[in-house]
PDB file of N, CA and C in Angstrom:
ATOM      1  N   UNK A   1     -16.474 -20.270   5.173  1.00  0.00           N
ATOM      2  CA  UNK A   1     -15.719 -20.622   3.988  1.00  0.00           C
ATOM      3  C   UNK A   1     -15.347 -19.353   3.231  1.00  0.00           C
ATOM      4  N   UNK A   2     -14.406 -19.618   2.642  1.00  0.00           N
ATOM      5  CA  UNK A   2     -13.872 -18.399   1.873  1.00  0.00           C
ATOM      6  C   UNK A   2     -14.359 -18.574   0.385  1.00  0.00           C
ATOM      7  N   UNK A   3     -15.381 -17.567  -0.119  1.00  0.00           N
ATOM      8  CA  UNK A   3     -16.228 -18.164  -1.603  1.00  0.00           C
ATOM      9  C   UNK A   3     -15.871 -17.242  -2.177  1.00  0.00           C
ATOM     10  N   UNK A   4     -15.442 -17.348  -3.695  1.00  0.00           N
ATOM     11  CA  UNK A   4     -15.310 -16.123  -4.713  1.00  0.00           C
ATOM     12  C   UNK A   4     -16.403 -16.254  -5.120  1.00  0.00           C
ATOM     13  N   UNK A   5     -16.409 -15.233  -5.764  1.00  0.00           N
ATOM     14  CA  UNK A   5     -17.683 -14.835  -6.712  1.00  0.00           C
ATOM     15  C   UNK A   5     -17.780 -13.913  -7.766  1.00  0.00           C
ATOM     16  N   UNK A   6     -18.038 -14.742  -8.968  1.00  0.00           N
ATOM     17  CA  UNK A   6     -17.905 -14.898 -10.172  1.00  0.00           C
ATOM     18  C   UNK A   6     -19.080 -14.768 -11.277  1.00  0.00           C
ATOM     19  N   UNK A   7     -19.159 -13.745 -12.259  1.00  0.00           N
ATOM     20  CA  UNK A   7     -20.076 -12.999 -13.210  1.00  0.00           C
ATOM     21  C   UNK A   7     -19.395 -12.727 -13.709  1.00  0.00           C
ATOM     22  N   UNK A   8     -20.635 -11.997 -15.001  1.00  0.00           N
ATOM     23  CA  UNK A   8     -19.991 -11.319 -16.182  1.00  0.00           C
ATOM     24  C   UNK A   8     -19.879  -9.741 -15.611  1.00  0.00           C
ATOM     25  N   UNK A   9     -18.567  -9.294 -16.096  1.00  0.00           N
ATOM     26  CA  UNK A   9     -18.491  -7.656 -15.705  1.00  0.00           C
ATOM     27  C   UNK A   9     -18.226  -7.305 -17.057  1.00  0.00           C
ATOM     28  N   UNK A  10     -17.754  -8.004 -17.931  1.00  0.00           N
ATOM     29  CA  UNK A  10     -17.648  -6.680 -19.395  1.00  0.00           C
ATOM     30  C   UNK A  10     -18.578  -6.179 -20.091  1.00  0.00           C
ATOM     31  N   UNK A  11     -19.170  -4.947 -20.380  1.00  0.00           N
ATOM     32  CA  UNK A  11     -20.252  -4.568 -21.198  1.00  0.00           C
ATOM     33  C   UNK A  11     -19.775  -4.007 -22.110  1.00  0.00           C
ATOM     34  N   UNK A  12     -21.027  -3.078 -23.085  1.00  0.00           N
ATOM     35  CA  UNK A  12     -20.738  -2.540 -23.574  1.00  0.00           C
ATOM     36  C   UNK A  12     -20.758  -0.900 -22.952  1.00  0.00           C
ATOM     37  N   UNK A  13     -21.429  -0.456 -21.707  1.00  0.00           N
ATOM     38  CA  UNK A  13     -21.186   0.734 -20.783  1.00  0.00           C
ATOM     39  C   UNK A  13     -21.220   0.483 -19.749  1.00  0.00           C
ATOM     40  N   UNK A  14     -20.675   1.565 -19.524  1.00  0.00           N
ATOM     41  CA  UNK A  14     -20.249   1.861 -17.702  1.00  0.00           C
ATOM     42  C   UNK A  14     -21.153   1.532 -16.603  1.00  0.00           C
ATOM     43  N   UNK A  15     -22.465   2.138 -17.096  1.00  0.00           N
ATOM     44  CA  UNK A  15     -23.642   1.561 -16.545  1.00  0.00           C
ATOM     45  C   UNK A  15     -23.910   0.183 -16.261  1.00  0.00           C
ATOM     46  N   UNK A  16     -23.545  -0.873 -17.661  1.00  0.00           N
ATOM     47  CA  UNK A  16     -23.925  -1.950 -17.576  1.00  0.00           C
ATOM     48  C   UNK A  16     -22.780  -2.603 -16.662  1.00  0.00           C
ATOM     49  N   UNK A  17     -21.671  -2.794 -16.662  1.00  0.00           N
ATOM     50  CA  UNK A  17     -20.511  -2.456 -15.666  1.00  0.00           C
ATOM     51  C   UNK A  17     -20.837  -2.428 -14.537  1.00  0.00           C
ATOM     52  N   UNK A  18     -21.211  -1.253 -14.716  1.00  0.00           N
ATOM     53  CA  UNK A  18     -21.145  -1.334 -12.679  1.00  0.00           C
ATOM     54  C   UNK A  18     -22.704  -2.231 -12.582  1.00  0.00           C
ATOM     55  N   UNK A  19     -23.421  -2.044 -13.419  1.00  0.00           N
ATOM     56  CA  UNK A  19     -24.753  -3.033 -12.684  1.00  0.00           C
ATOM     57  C   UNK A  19     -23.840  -4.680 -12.256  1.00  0.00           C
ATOM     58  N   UNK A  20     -22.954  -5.144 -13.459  1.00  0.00           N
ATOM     59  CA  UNK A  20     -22.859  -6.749 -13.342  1.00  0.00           C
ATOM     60  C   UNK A  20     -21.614  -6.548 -11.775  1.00  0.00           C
ATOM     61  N   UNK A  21     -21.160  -5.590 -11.573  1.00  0.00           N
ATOM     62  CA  UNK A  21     -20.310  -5.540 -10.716  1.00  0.00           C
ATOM     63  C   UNK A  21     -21.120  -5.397  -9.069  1.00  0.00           C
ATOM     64  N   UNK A  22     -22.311  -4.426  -9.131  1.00  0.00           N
ATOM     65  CA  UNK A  22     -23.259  -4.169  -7.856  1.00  0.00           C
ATOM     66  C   UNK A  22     -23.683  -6.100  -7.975  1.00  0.00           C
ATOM     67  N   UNK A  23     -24.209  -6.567  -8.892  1.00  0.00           N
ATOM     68  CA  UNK A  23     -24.696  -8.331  -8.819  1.00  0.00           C
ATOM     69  C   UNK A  23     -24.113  -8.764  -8.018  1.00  0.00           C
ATOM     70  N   UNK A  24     -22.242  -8.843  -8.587  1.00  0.00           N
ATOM     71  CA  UNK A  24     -21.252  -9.662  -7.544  1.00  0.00           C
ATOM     72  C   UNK A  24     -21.456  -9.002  -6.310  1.00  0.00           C
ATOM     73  N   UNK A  25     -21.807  -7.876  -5.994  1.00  0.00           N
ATOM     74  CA  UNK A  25     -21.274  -7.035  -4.546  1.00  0.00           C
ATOM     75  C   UNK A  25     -22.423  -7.338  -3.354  1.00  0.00           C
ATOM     76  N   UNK A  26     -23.639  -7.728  -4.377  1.00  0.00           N
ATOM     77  CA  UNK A  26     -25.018  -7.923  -3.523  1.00  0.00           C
ATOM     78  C   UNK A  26     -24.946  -9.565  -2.890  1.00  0.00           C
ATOM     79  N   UNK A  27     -24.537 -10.204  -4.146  1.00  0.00           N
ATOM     80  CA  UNK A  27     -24.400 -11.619  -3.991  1.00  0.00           C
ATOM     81  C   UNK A  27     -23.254 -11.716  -2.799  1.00  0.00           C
ATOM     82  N   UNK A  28     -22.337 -11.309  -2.844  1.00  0.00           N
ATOM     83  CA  UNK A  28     -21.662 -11.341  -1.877  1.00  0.00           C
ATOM     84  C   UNK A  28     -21.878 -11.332  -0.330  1.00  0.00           C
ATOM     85  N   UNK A  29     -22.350  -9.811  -0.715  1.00  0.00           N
ATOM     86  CA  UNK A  29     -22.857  -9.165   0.578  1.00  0.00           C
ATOM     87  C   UNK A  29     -24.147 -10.120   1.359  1.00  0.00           C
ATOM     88  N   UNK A  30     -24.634 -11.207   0.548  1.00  0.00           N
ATOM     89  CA  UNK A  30     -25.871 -12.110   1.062  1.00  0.00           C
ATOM     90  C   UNK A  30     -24.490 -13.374   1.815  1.00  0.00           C
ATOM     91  N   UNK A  31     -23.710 -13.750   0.973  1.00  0.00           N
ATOM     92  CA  UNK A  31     -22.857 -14.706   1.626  1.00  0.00           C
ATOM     93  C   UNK A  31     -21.956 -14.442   3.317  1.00  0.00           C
ATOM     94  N   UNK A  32     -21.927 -12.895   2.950  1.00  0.00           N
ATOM     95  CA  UNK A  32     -21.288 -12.709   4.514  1.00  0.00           C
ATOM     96  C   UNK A  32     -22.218 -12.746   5.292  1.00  0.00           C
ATOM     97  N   UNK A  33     -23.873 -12.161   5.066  1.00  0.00           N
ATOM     98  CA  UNK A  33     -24.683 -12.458   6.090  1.00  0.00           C
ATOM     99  C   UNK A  33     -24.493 -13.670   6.601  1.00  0.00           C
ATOM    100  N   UNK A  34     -24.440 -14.988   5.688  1.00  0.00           N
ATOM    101  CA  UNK A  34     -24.684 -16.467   5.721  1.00  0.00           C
ATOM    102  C   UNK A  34     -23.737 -16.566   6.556  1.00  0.00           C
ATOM    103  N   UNK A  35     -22.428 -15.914   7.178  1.00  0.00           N
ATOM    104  CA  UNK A  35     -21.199 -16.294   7.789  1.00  0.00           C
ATOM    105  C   UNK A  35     -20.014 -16.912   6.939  1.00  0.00           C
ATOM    106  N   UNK A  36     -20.134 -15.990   5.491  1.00  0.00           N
ATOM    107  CA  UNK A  36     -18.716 -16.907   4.756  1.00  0.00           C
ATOM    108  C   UNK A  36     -18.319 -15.660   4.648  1.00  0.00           C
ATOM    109  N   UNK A  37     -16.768 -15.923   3.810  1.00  0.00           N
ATOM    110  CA  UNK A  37     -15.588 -14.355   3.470  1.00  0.00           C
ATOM    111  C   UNK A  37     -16.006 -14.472   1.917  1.00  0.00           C
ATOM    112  N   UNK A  38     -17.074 -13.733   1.461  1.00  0.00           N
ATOM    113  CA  UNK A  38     -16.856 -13.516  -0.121  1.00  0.00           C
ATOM    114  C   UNK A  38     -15.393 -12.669  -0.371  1.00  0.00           C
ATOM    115  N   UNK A  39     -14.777 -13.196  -1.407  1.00  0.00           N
ATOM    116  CA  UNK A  39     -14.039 -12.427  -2.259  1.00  0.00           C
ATOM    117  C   UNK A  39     -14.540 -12.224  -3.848  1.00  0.00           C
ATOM    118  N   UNK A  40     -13.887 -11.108  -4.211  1.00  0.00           N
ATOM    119  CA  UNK A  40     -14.440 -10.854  -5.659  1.00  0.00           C
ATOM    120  C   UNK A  40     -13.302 -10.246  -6.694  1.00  0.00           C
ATOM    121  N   UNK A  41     -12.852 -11.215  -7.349  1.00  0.00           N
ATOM    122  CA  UNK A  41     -11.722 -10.853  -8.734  1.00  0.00           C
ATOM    123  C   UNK A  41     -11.734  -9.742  -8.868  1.00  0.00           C
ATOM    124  N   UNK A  42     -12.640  -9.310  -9.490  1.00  0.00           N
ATOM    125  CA  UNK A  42     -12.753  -7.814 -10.103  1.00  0.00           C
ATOM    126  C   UNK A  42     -12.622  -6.721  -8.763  1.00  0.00           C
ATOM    127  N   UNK A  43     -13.216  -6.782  -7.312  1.00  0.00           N
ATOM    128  CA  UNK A  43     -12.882  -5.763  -7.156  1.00  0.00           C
ATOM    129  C   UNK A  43     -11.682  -6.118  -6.593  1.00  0.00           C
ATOM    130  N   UNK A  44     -10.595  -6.769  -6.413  1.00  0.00           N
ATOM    131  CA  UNK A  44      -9.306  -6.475  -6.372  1.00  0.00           C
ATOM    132  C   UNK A  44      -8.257  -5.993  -7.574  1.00  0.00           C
ATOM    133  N   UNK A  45      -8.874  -6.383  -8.701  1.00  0.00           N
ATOM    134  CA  UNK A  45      -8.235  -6.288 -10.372  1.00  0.00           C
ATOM    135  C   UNK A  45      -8.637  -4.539 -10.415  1.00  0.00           C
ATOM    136  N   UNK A  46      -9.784  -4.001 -10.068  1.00  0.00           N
ATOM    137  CA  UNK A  46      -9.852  -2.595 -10.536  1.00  0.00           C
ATOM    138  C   UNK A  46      -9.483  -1.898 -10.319  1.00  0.00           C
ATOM    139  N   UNK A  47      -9.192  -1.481  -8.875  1.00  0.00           N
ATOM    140  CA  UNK A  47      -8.907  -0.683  -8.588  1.00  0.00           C
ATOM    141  C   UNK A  47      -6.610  -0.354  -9.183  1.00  0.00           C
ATOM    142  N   UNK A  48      -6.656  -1.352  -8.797  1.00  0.00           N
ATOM    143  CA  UNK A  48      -5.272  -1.445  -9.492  1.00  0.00           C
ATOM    144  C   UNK A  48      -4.839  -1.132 -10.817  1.00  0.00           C
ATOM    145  N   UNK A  49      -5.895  -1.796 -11.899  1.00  0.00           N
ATOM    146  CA  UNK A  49      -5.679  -0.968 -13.378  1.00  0.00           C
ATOM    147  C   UNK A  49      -5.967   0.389 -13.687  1.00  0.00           C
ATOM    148  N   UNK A  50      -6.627   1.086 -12.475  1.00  0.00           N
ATOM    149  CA  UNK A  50      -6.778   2.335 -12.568  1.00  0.00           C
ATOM    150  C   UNK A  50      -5.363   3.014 -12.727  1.00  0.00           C
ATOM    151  N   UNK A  51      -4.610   2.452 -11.530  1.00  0.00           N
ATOM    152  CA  UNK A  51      -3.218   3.206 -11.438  1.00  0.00           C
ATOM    153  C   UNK A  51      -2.445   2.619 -12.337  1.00  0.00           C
ATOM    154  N   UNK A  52      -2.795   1.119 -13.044  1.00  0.00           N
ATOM    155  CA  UNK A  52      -1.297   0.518 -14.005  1.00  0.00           C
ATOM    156  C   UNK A  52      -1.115   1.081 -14.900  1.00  0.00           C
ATOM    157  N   UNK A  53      -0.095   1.388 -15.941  1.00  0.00           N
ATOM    158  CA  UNK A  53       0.144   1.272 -17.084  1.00  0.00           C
ATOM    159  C   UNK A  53       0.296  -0.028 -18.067  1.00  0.00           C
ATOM    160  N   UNK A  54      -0.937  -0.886 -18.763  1.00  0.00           N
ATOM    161  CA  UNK A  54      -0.702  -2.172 -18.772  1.00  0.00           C
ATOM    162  C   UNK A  54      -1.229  -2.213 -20.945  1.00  0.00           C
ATOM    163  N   UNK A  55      -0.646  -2.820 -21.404  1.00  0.00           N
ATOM    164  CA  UNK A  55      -1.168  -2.600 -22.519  1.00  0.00           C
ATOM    165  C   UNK A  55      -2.495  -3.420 -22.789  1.00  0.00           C
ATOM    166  N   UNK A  56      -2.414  -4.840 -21.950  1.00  0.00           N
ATOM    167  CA  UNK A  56      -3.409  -5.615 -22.048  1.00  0.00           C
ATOM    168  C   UNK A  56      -4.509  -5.884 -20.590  1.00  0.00           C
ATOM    169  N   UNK A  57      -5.431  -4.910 -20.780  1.00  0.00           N
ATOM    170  CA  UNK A  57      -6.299  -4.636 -19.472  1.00  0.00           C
ATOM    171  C   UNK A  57      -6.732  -6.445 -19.018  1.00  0.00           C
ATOM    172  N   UNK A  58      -7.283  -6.988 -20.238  1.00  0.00           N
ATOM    173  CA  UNK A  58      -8.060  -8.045 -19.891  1.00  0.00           C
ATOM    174  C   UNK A  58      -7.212  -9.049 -19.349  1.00  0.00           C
ATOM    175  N   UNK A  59      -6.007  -9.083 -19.860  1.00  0.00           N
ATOM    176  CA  UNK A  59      -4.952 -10.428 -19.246  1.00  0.00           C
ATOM    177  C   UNK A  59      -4.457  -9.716 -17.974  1.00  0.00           C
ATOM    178  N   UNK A  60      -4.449  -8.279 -17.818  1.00  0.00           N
ATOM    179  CA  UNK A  60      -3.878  -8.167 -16.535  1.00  0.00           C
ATOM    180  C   UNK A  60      -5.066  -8.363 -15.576  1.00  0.00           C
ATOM    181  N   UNK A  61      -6.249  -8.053 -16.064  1.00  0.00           N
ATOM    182  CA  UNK A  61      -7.840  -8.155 -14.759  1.00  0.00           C
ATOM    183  C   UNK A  61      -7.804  -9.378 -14.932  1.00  0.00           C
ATOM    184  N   UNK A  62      -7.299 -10.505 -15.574  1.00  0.00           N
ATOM    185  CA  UNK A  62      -7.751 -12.048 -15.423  1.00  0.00           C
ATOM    186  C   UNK A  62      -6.518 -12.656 -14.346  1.00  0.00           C
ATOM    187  N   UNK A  63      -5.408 -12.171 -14.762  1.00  0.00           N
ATOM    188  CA  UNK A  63      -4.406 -12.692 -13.800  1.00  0.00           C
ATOM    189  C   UNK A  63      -4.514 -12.336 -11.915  1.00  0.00           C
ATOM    190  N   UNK A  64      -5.256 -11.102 -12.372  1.00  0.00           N
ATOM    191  CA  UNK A  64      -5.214 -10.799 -10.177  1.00  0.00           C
ATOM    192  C   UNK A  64      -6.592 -11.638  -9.904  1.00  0.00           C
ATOM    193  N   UNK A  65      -7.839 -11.786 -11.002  1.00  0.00           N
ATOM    194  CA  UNK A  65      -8.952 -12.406 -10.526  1.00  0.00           C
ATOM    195  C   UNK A  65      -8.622 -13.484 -10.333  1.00  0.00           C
ATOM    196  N   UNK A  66      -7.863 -14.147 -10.922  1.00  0.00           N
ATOM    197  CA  UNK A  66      -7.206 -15.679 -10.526  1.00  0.00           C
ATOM    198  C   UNK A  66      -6.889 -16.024  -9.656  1.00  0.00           C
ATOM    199  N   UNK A  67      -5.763 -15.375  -9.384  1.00  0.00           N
ATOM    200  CA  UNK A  67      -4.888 -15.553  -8.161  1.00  0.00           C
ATOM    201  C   UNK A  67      -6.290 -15.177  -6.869  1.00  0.00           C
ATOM    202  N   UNK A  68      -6.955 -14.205  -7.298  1.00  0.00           N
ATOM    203  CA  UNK A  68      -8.173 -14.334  -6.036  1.00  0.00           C
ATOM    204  C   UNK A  68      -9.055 -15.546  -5.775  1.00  0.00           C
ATOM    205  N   UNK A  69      -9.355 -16.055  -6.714  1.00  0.00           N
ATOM    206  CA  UNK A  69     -10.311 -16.520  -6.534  1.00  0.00           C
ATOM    207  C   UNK A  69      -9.649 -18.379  -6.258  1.00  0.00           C
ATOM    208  N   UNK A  70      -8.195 -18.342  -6.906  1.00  0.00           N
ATOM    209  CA  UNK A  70      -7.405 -19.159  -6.329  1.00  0.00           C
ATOM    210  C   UNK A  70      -7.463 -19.629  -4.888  1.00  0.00           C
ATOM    211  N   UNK A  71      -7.683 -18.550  -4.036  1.00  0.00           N
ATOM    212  CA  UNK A  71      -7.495 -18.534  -2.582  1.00  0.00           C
ATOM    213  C   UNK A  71      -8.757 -19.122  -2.255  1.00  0.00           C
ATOM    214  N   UNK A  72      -9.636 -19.457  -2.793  1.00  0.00           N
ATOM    215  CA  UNK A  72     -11.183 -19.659  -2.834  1.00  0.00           C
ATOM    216  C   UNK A  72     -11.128 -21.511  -2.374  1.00  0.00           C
ATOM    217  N   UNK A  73     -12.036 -21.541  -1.232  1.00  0.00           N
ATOM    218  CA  UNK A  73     -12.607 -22.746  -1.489  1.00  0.00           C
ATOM    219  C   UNK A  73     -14.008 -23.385  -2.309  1.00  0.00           C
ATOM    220  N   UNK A  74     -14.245 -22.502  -2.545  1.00  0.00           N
ATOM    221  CA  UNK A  74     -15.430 -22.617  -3.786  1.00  0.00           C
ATOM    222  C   UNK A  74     -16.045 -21.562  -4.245  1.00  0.00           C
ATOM    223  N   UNK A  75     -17.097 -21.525  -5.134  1.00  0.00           N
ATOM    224  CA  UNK A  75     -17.215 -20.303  -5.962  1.00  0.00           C
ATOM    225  C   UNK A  75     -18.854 -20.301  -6.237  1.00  0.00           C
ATOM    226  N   UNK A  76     -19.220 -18.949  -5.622  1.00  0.00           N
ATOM    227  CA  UNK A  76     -20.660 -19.054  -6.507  1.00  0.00           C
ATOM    228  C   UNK A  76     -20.795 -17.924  -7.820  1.00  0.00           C
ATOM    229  N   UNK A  77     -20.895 -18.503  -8.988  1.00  0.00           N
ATOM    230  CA  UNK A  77     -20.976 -18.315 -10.136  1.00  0.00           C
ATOM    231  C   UNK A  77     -22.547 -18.042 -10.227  1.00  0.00           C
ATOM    232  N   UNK A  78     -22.785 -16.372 -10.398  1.00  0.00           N
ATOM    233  CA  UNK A  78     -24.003 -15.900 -10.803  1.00  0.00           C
ATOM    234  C   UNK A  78     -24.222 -15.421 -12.387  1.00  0.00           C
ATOM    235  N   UNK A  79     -23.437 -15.797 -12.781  1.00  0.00           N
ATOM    236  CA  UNK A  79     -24.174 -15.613 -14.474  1.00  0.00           C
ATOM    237  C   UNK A  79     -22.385 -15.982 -15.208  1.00  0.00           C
ATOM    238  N   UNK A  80     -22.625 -16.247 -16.368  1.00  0.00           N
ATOM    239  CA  UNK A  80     -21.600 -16.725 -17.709  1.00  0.00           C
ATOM    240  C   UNK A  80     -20.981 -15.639 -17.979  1.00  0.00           C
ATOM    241  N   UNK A  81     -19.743 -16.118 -18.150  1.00  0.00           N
ATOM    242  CA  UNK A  81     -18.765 -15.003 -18.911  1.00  0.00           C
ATOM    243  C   UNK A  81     -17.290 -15.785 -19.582  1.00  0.00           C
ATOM    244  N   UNK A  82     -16.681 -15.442 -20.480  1.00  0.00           N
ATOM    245  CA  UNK A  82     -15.759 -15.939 -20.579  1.00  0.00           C
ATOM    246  C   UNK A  82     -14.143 -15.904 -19.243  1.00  0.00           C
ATOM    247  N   UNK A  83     -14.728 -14.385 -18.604  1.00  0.00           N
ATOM    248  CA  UNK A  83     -13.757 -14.922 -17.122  1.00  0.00           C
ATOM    249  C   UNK A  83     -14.273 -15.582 -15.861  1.00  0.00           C
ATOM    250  N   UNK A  84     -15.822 -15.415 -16.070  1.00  0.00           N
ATOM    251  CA  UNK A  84     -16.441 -15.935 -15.425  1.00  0.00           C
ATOM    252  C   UNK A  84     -16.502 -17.734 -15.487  1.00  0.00           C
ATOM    253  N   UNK A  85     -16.322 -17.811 -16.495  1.00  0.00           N
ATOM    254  CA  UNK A  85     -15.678 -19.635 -17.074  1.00  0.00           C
ATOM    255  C   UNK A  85     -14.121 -20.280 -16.722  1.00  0.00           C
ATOM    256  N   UNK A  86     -13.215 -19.131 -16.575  1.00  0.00           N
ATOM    257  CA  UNK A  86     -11.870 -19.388 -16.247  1.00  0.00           C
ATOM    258  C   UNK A  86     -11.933 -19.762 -14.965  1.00  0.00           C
ATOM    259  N   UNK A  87     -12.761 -18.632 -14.359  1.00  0.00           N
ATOM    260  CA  UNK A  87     -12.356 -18.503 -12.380  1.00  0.00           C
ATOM    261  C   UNK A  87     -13.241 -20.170 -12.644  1.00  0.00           C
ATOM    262  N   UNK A  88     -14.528 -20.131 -13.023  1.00  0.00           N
ATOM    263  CA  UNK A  88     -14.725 -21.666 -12.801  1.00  0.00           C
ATOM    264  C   UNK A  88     -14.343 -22.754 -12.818  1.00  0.00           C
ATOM    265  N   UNK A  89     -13.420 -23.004 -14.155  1.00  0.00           N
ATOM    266  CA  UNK A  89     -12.596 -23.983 -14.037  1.00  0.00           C
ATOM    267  C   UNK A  89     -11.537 -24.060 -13.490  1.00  0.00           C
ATOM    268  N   UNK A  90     -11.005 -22.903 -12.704  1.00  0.00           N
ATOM    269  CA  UNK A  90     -10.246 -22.950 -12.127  1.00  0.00           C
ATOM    270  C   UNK A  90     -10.297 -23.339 -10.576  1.00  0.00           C
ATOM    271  N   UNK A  91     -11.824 -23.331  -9.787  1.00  0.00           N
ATOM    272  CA  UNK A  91     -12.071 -24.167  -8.627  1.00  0.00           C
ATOM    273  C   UNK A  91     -12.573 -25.468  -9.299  1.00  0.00           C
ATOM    274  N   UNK A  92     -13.375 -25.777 -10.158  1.00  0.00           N
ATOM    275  CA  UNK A  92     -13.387 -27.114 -10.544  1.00  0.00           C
ATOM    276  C   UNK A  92     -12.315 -27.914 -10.674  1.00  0.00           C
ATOM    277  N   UNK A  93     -11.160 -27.678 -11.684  1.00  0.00           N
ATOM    278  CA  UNK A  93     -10.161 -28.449 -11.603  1.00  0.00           C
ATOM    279  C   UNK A  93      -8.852 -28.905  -9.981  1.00  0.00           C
ATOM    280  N   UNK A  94      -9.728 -27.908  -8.871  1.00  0.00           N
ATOM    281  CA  UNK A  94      -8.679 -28.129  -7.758  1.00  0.00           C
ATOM    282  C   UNK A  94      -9.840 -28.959  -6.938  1.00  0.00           C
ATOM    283  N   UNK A  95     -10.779 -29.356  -7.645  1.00  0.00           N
ATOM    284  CA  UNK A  95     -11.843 -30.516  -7.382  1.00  0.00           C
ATOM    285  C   UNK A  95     -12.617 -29.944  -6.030  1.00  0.00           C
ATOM    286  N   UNK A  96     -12.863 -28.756  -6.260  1.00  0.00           N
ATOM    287  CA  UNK A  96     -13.862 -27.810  -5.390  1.00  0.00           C
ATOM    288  C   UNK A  96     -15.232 -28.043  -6.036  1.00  0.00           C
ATOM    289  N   UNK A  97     -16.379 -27.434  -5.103  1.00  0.00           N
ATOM    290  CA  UNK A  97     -17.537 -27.254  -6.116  1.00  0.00           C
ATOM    291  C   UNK A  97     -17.526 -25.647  -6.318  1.00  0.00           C
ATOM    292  N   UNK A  98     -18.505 -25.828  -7.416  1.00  0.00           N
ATOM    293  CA  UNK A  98     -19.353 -24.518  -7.811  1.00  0.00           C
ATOM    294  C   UNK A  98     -20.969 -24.795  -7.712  1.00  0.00           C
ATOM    295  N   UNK A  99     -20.982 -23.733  -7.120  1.00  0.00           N
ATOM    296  CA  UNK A  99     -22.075 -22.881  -7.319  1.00  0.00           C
ATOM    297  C   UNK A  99     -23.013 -22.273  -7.741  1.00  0.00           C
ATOM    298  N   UNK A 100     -24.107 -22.216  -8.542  1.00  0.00           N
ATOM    299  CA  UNK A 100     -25.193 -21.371  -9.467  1.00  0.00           C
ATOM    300  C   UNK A 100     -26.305 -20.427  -8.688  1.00  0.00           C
ATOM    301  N   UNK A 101     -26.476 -21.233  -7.390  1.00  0.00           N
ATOM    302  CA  UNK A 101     -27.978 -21.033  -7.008  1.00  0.00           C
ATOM    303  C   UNK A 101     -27.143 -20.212  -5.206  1.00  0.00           C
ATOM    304  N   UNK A 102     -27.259 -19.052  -4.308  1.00  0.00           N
ATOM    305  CA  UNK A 102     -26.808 -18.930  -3.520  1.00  0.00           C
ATOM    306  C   UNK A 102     -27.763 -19.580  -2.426  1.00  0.00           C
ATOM    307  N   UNK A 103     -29.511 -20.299  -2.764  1.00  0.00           N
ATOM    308  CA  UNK A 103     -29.564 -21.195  -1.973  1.00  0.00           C
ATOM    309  C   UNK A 103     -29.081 -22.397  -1.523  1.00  0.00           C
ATOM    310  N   UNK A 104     -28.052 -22.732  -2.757  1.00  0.00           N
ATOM    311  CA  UNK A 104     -27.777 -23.898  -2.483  1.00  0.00           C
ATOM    312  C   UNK A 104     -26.252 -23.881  -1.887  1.00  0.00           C
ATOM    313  N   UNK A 105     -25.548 -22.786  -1.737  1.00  0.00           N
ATOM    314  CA  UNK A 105     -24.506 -22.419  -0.492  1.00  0.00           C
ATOM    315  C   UNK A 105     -24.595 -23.179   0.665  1.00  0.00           C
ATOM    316  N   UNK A 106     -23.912 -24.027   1.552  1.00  0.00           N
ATOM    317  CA  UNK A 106     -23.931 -24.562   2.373  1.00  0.00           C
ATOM    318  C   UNK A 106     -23.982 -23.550   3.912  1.00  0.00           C
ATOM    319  N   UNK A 107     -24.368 -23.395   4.919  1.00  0.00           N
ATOM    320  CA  UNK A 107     -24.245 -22.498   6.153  1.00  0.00           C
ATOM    321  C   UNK A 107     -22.494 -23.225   6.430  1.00  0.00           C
ATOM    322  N   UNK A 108     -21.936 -22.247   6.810  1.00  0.00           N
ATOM    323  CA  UNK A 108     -20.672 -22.380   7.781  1.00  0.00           C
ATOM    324  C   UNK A 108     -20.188 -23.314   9.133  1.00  0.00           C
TER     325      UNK A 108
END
């Protein structure tokens, strides 16, 4: 299955940042063992605002995490965030499940 995966990444430092960002990357990295395609919003949104010129960082990192996690047949959601609530309702409302617990991930 193709699963996004969804946390909080905004802090208040860089540090804290990249920790909520290594979360998604570990969590992930446990789902491909399992035999699924994690994808992850943010790291397709970052690397790109590095190079944009955008006045509004957060609506432009919410619009590519969307469209990612769009592609998603479901989502495991490891901690609250306010984009972390969007990408959610955004597989909930296409009447997918979510996710909390990565034991409770289904095998492939």
């Amino acid at each position: 299955m193709i699963i996004g995966v969804a946390g909080p990444y905004s802090a208040p430092t860089a540090e804290q940042r990249k920790a909520n960002l290594d979360a998604m990357n570990t969590a992930a990295a446990r789902l491909l063992e399992m035999g699924h395609v994690p994808i992850i919003g943010m790291n397709a949104a970052l690397p790109v605002l590095e190079q944009a010129s955008v006045t509004d960082r957060y609506d432009a990192t919410m619009r590519i995490s969307l469209a990612v996690i769009d592609a998603c047949v479901t989502l495991l959601l490891i901690g609250e965030s306010p984009g972390a609530k969007k990408e959610r309702d955004l597989i909930l409302a296409q009447g997918e499940p979510v996710f909390t617990r990565i034991e409770d991930v289904p095998l492939p």
